[in-house]
PDB file of N, CA and C in Angstrom:
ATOM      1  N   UNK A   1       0.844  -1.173   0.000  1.00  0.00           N
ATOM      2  CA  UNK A   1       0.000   0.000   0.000  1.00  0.00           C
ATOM      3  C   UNK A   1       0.893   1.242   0.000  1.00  0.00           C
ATOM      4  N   UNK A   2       0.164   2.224  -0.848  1.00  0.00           N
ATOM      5  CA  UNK A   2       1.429   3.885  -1.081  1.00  0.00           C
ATOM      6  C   UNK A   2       1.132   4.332   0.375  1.00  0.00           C
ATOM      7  N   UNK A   3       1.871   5.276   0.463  1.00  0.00           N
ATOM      8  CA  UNK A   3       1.777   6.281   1.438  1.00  0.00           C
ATOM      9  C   UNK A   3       0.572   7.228   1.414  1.00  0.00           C
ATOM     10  N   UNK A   4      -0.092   7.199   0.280  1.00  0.00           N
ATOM     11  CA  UNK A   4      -1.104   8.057  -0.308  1.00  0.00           C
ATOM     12  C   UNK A   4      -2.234   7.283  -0.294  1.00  0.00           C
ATOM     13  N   UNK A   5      -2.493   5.945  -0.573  1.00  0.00           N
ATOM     14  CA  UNK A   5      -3.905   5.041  -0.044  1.00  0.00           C
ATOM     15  C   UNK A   5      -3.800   4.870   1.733  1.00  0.00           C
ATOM     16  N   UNK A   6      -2.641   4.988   2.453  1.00  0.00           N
ATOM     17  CA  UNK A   6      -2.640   4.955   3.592  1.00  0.00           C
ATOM     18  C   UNK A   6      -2.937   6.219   4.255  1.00  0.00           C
ATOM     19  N   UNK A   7      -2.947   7.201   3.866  1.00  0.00           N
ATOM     20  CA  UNK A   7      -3.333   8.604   4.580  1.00  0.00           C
ATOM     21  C   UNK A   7      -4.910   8.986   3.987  1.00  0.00           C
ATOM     22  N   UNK A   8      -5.484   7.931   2.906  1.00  0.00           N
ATOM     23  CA  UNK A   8      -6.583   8.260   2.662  1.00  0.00           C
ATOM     24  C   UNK A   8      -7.848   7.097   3.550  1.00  0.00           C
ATOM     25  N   UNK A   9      -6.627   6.062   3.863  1.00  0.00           N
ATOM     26  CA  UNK A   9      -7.745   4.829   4.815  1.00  0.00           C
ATOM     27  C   UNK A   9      -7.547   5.565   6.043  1.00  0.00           C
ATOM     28  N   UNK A  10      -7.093   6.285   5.932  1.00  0.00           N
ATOM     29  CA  UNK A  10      -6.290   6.970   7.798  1.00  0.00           C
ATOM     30  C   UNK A  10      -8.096   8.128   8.241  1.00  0.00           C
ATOM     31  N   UNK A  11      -8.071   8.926   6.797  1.00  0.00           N
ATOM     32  CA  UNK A  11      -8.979  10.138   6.552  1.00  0.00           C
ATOM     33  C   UNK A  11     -10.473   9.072   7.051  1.00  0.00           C
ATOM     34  N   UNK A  12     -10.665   7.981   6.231  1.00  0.00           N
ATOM     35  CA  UNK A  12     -11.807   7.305   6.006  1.00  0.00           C
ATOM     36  C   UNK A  12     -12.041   7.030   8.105  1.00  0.00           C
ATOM     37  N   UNK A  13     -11.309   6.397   8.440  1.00  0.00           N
ATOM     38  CA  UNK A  13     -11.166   6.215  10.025  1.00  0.00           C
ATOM     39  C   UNK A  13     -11.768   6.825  10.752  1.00  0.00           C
ATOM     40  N   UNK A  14     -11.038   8.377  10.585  1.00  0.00           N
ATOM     41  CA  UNK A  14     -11.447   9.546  11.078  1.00  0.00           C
ATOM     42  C   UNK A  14     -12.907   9.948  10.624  1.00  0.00           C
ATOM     43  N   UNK A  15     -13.023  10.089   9.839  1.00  0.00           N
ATOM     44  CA  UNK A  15     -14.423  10.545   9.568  1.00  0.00           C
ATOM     45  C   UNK A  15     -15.456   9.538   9.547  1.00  0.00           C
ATOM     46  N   UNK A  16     -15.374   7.807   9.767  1.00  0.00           N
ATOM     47  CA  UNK A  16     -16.069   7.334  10.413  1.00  0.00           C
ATOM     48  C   UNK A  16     -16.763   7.684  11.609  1.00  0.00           C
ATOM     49  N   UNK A  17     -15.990   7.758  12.699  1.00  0.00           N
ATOM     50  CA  UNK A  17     -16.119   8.244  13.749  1.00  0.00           C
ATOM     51  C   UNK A  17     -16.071   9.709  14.419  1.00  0.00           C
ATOM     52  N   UNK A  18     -16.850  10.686  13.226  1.00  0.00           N
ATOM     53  CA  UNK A  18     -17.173  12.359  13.237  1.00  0.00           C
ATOM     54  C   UNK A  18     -15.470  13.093  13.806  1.00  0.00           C
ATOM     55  N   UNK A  19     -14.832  12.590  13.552  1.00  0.00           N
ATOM     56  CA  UNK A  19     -13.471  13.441  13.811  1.00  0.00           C
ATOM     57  C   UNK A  19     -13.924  14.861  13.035  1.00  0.00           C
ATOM     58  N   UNK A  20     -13.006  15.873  13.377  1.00  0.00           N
ATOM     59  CA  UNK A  20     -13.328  17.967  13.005  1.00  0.00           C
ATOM     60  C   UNK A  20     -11.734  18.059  12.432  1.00  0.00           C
ATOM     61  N   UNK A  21     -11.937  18.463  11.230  1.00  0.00           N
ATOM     62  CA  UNK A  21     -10.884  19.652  11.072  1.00  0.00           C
ATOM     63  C   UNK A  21      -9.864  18.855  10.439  1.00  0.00           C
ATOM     64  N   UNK A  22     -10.312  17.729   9.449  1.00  0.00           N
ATOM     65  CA  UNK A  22      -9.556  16.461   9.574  1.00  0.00           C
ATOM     66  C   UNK A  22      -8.535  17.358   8.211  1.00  0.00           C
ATOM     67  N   UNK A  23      -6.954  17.481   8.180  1.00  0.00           N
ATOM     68  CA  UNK A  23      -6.194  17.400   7.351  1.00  0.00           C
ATOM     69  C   UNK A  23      -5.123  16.896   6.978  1.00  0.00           C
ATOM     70  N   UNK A  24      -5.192  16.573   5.840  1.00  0.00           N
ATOM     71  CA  UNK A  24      -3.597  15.498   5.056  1.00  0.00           C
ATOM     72  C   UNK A  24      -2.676  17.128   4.766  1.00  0.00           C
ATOM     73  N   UNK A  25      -1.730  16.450   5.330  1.00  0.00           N
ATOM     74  CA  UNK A  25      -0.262  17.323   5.062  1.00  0.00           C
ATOM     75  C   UNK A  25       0.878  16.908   4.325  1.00  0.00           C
ATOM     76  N   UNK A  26       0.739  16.819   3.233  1.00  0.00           N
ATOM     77  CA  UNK A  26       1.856  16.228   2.083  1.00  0.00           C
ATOM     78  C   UNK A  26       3.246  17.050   2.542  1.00  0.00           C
ATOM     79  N   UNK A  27       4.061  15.915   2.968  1.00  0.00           N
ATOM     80  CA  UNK A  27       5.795  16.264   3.291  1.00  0.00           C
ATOM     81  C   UNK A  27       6.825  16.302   2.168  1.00  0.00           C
ATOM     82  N   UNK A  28       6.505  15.108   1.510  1.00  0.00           N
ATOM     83  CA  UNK A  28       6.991  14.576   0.428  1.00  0.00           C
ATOM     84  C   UNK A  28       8.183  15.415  -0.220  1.00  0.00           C
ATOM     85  N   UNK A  29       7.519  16.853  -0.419  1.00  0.00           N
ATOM     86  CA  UNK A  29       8.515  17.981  -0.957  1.00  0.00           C
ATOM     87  C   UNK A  29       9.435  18.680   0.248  1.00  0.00           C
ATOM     88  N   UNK A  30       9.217  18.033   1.237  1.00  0.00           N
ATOM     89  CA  UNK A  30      10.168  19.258   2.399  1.00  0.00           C
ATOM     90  C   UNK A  30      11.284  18.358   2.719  1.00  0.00           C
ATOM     91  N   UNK A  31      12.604  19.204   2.483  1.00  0.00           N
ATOM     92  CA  UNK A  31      13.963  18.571   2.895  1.00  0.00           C
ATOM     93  C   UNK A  31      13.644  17.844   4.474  1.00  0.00           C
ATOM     94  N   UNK A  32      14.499  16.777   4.538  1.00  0.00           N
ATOM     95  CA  UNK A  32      14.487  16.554   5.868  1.00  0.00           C
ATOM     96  C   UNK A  32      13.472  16.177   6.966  1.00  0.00           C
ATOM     97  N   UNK A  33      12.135  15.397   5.606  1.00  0.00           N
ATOM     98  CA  UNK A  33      11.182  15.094   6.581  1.00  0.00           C
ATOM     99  C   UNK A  33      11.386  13.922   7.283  1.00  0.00           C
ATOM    100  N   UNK A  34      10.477  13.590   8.159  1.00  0.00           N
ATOM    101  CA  UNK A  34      10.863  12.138   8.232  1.00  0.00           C
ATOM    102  C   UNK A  34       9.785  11.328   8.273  1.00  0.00           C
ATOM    103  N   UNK A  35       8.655  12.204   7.451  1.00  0.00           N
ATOM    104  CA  UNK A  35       7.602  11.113   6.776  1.00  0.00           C
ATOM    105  C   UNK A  35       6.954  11.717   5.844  1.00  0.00           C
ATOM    106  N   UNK A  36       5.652  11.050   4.896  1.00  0.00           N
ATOM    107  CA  UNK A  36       5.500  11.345   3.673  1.00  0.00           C
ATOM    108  C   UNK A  36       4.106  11.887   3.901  1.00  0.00           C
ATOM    109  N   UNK A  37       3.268  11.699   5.290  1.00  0.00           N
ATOM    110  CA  UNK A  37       2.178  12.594   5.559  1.00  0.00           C
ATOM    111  C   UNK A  37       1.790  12.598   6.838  1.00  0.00           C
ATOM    112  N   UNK A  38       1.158  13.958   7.267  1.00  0.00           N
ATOM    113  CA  UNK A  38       0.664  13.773   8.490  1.00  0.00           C
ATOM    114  C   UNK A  38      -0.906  13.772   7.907  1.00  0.00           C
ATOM    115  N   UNK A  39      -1.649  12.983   8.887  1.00  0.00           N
ATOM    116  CA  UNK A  39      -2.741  13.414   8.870  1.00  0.00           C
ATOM    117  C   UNK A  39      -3.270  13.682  10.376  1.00  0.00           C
ATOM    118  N   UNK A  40      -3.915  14.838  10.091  1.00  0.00           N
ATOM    119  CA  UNK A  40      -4.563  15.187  11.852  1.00  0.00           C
ATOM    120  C   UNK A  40      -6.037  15.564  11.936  1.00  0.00           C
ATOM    121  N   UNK A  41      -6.318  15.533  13.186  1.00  0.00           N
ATOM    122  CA  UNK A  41      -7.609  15.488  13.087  1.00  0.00           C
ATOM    123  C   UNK A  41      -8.042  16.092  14.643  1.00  0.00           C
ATOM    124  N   UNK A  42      -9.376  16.641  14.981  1.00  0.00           N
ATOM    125  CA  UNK A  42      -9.688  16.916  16.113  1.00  0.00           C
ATOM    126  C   UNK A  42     -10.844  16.295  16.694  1.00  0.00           C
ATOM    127  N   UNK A  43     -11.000  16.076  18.013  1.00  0.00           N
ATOM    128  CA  UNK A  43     -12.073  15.514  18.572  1.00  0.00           C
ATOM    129  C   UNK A  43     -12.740  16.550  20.020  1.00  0.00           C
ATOM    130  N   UNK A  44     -13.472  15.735  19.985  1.00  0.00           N
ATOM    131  CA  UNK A  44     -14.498  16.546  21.603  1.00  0.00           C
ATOM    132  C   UNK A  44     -13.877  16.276  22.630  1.00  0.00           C
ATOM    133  N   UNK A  45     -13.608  14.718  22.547  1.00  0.00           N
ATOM    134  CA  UNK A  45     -13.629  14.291  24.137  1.00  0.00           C
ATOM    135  C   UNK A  45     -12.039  13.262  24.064  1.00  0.00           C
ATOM    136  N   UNK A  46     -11.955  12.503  25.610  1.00  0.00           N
ATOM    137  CA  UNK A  46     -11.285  11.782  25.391  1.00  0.00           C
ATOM    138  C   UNK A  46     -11.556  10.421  24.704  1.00  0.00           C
ATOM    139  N   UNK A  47     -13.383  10.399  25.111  1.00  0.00           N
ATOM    140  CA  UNK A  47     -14.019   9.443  24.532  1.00  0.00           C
ATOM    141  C   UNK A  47     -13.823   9.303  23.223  1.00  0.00           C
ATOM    142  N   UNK A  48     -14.290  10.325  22.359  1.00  0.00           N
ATOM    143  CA  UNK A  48     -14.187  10.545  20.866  1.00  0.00           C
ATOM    144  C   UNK A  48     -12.686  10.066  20.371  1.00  0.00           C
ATOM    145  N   UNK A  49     -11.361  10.559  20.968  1.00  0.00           N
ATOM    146  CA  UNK A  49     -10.084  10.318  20.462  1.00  0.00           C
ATOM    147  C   UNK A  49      -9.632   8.740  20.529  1.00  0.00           C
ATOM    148  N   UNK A  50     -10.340   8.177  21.898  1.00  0.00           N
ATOM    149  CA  UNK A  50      -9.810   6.680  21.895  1.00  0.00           C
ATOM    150  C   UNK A  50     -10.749   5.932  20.213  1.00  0.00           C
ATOM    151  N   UNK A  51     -12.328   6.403  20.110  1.00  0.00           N
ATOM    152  CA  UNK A  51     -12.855   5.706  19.278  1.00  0.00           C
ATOM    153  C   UNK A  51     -11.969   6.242  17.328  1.00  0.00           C
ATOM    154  N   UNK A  52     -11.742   7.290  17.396  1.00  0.00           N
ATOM    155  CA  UNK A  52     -11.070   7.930  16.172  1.00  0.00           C
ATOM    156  C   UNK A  52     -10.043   6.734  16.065  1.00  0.00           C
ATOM    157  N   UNK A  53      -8.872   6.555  17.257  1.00  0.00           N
ATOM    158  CA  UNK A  53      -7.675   5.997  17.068  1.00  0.00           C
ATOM    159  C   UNK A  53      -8.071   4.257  17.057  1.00  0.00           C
ATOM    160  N   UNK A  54      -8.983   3.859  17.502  1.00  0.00           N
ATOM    161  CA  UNK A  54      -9.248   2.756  17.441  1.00  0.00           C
ATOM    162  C   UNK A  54      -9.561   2.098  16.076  1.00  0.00           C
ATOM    163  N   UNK A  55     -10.609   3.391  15.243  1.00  0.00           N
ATOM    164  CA  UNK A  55     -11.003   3.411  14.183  1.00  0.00           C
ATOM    165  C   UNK A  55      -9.826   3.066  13.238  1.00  0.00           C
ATOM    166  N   UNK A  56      -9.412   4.341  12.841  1.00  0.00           N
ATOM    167  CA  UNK A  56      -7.880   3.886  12.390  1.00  0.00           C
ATOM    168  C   UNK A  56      -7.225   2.566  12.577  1.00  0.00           C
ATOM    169  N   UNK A  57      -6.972   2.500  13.682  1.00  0.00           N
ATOM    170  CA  UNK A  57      -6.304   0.802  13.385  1.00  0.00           C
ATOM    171  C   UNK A  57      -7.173  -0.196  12.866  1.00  0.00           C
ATOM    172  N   UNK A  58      -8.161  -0.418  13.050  1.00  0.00           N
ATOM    173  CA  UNK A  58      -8.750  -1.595  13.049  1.00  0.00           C
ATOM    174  C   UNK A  58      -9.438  -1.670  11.304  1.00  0.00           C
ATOM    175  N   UNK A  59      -9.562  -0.318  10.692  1.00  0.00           N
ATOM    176  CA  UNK A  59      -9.258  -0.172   9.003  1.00  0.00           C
ATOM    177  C   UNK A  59      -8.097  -0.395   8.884  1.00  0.00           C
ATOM    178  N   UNK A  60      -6.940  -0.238   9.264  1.00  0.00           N
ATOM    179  CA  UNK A  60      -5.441  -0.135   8.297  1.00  0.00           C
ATOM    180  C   UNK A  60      -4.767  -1.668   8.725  1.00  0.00           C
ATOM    181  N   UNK A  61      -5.098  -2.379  10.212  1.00  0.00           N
ATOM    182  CA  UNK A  61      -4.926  -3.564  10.255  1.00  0.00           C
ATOM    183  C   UNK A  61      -5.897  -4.792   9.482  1.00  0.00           C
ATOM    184  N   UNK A  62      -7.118  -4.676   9.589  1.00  0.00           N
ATOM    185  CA  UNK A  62      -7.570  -5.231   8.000  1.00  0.00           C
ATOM    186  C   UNK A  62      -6.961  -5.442   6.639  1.00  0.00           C
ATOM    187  N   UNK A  63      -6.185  -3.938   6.389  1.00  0.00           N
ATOM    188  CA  UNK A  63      -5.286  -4.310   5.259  1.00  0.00           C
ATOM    189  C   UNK A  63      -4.154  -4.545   5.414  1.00  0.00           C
ATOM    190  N   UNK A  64      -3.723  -5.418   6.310  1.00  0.00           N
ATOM    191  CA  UNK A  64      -2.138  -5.892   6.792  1.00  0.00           C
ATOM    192  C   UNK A  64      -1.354  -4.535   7.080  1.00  0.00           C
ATOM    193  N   UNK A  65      -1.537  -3.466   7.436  1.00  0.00           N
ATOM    194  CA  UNK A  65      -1.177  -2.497   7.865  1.00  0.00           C
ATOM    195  C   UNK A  65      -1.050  -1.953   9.570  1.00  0.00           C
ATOM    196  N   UNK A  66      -0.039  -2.537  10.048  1.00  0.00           N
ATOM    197  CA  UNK A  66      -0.086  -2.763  11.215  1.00  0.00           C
ATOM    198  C   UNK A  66       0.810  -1.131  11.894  1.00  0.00           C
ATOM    199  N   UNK A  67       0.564  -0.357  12.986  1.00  0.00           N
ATOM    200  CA  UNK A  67       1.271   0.496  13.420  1.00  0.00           C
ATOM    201  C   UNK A  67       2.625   0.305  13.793  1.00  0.00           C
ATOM    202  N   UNK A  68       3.844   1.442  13.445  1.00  0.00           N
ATOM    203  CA  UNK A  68       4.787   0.182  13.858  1.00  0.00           C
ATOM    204  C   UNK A  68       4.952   1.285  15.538  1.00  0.00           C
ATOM    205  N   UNK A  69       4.288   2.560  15.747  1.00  0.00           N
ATOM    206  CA  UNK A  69       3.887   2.754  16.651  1.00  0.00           C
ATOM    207  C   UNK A  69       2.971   3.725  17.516  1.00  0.00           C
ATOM    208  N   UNK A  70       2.634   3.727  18.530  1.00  0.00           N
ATOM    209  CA  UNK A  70       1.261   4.123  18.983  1.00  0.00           C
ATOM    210  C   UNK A  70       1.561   5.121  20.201  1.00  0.00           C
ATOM    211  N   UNK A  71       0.953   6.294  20.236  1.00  0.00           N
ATOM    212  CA  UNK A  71       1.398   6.920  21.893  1.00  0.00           C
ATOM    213  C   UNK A  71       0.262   7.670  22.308  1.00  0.00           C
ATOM    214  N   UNK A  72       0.010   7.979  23.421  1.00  0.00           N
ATOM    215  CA  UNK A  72      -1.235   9.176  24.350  1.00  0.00           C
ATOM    216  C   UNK A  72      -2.344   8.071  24.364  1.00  0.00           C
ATOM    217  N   UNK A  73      -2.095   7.077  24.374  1.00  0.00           N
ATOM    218  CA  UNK A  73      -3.582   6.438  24.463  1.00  0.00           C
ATOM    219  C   UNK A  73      -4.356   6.786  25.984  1.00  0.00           C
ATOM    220  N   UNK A  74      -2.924   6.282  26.752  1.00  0.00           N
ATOM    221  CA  UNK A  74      -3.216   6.570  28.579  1.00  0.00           C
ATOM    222  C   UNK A  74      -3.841   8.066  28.325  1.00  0.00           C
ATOM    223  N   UNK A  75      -3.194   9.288  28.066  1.00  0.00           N
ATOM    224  CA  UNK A  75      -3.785   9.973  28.541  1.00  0.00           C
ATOM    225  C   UNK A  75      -4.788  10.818  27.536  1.00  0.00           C
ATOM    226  N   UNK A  76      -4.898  10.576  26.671  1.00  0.00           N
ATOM    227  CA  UNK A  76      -5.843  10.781  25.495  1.00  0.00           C
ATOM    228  C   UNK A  76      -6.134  12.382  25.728  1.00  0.00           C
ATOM    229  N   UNK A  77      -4.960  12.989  25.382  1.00  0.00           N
ATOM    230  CA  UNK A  77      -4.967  14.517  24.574  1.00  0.00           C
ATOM    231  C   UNK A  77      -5.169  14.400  23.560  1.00  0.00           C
ATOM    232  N   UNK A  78      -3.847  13.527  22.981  1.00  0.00           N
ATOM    233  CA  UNK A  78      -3.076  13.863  21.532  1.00  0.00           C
ATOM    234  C   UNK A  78      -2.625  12.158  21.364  1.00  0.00           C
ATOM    235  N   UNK A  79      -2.995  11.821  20.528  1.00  0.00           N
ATOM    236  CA  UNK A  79      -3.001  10.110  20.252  1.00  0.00           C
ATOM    237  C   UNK A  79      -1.994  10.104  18.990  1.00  0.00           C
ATOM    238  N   UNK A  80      -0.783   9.775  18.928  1.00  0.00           N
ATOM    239  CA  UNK A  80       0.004   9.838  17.698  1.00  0.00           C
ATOM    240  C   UNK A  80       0.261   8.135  17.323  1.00  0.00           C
ATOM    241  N   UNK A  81      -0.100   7.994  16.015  1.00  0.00           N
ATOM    242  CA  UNK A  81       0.139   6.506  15.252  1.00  0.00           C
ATOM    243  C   UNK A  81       0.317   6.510  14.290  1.00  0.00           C
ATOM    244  N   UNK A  82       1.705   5.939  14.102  1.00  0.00           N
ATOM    245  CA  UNK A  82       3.258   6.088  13.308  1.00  0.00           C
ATOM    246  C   UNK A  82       3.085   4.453  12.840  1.00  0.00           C
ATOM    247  N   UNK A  83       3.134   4.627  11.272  1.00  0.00           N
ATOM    248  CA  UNK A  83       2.950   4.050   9.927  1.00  0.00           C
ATOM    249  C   UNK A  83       4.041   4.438   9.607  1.00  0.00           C
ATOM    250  N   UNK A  84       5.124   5.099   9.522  1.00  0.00           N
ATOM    251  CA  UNK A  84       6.657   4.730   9.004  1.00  0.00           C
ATOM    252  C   UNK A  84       6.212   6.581   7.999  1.00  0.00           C
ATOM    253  N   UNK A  85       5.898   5.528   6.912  1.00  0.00           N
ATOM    254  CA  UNK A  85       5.166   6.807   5.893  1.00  0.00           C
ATOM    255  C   UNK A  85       3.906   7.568   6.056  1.00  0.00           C
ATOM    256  N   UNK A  86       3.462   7.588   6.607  1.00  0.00           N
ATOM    257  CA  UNK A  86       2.385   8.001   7.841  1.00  0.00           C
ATOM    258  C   UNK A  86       2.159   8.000   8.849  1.00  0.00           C
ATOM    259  N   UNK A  87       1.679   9.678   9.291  1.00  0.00           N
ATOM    260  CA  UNK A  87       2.030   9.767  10.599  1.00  0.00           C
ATOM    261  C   UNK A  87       0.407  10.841  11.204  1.00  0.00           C
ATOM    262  N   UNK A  88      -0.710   9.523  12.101  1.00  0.00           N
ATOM    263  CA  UNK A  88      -1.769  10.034  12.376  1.00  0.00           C
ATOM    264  C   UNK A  88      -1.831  10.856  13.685  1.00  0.00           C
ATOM    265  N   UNK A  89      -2.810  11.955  13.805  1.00  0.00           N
ATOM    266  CA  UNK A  89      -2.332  13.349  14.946  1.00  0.00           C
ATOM    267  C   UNK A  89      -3.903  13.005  14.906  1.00  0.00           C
ATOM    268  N   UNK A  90      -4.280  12.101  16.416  1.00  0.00           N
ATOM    269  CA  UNK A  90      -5.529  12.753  17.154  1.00  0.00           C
ATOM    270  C   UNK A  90      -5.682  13.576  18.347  1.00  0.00           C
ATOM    271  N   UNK A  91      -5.944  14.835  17.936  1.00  0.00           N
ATOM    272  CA  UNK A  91      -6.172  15.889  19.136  1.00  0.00           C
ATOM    273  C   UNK A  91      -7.599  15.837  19.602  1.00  0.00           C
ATOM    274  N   UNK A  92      -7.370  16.361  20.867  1.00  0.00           N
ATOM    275  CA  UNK A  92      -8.366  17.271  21.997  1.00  0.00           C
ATOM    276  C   UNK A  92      -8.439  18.693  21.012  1.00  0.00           C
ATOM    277  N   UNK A  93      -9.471  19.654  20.946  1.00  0.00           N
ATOM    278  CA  UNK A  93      -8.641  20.443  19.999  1.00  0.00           C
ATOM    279  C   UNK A  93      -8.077  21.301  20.671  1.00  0.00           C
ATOM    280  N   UNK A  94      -8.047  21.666  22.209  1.00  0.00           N
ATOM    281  CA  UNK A  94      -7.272  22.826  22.535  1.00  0.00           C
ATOM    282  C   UNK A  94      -5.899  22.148  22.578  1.00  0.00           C
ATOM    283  N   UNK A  95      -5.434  20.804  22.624  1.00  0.00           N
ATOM    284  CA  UNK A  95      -4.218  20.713  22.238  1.00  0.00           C
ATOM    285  C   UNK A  95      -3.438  21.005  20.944  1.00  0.00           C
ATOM    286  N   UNK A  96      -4.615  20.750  20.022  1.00  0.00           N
ATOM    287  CA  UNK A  96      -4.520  20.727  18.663  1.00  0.00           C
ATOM    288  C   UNK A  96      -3.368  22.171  18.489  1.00  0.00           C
ATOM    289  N   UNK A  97      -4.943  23.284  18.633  1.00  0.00           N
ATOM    290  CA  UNK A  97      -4.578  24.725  18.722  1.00  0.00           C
ATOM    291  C   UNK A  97      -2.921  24.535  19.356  1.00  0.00           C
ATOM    292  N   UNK A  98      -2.878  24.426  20.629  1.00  0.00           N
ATOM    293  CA  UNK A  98      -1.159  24.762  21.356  1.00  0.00           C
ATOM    294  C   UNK A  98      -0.170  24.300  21.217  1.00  0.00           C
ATOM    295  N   UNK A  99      -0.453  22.974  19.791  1.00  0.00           N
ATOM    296  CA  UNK A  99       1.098  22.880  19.485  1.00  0.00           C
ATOM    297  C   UNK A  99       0.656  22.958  18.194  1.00  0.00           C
ATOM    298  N   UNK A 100       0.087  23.360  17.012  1.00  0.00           N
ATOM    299  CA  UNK A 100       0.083  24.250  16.275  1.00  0.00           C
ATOM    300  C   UNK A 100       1.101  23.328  14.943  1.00  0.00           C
ATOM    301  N   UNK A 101       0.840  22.206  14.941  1.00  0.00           N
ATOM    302  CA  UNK A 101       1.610  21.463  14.198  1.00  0.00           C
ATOM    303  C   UNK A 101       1.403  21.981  12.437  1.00  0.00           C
ATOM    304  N   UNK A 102       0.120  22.390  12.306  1.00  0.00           N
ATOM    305  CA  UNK A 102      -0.193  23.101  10.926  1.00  0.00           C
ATOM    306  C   UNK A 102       0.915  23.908  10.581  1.00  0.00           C
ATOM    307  N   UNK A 103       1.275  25.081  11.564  1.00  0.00           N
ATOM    308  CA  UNK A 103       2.051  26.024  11.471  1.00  0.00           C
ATOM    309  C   UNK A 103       3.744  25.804  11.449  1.00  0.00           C
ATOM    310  N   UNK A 104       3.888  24.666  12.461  1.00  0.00           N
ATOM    311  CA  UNK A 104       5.274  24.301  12.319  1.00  0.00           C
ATOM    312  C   UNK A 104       5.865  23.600  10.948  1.00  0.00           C
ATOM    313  N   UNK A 105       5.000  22.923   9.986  1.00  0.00           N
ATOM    314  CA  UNK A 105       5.271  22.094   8.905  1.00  0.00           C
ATOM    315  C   UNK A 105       4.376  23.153   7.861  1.00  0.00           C
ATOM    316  N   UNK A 106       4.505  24.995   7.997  1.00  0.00           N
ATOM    317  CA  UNK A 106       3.719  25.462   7.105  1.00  0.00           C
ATOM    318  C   UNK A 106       4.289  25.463   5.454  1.00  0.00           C
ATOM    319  N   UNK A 107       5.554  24.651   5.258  1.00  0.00           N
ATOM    320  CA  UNK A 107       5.978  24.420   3.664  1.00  0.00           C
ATOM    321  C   UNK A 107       5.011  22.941   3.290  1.00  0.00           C
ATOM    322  N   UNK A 108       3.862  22.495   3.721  1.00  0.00           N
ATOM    323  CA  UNK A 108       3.852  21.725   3.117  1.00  0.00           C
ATOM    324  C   UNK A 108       2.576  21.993   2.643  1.00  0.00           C
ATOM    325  N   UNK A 109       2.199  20.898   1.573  1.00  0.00           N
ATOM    326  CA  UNK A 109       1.223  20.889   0.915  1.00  0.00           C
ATOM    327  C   UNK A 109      -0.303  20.658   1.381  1.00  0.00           C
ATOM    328  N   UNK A 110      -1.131  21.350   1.918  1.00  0.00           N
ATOM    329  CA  UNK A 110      -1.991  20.851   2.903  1.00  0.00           C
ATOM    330  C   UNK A 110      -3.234  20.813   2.532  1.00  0.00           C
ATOM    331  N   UNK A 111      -4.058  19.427   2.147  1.00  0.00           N
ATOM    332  CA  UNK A 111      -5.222  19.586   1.740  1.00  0.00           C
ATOM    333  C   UNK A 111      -6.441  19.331   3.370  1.00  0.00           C
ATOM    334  N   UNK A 112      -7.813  19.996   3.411  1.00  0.00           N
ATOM    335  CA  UNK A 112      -8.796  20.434   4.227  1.00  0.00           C
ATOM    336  C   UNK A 112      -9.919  18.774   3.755  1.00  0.00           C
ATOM    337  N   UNK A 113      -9.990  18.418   4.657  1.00  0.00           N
ATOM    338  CA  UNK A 113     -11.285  17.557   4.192  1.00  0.00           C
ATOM    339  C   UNK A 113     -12.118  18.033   4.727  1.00  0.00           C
TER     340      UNK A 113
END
């Protein structure tokens, strides 16, 4: 699977489960990345972020697409799950807002779903 059907089963996940604000961030062109997309997304609750991130896996492990890793589950701000060439961002959104990851990676290509 590309890096590009994997950030679009990533999108499908998310918006299963009403994720806000969901965007793919094409790296591809920036020196020195060290992956080929972020995709991020925002939620309400902590409730909402465990079901988003759950979502996600349980589409991308269906297609033999296994995480090679997973973090914030315990404390479910910010849920990050690392696909090598994809790299999924579930926020709380006032975390979202305060680390501002849009802004730090603003050379890249960023499409709005």
């Amino acid at each position: 699977m590309t890096a590009e059907e994997l950030s679009k089963l990533i999108v499908k996940g998310m918006e299963e489960k009403k994720a806000s604000d969901i965007v793919v961030m094409d790296l591809r062109g920036i020196k020195n990345s060290f992956t080929d997309f972020f995709v991020i997304c925002s939620g309400n609750s902590d409730t909402q972020l465990e079901a988003i991130s759950d979502s996600i896996e349980e589409l991308t492990i269906k297609l033999k697409e296994k995480p090679w890793r997973s973090e914030g589950k315990d404390n479910k701000q910010w849920i990050l799950i690392d696909y090598i060439n994809v790299v999924a961002h579930v926020f709380l959104k006032e975390k979202r807002d305060f680390y501002g990851l849009e802004e730090l990676w603003g050379d890249a290509k960023i499409t709005r779903i």
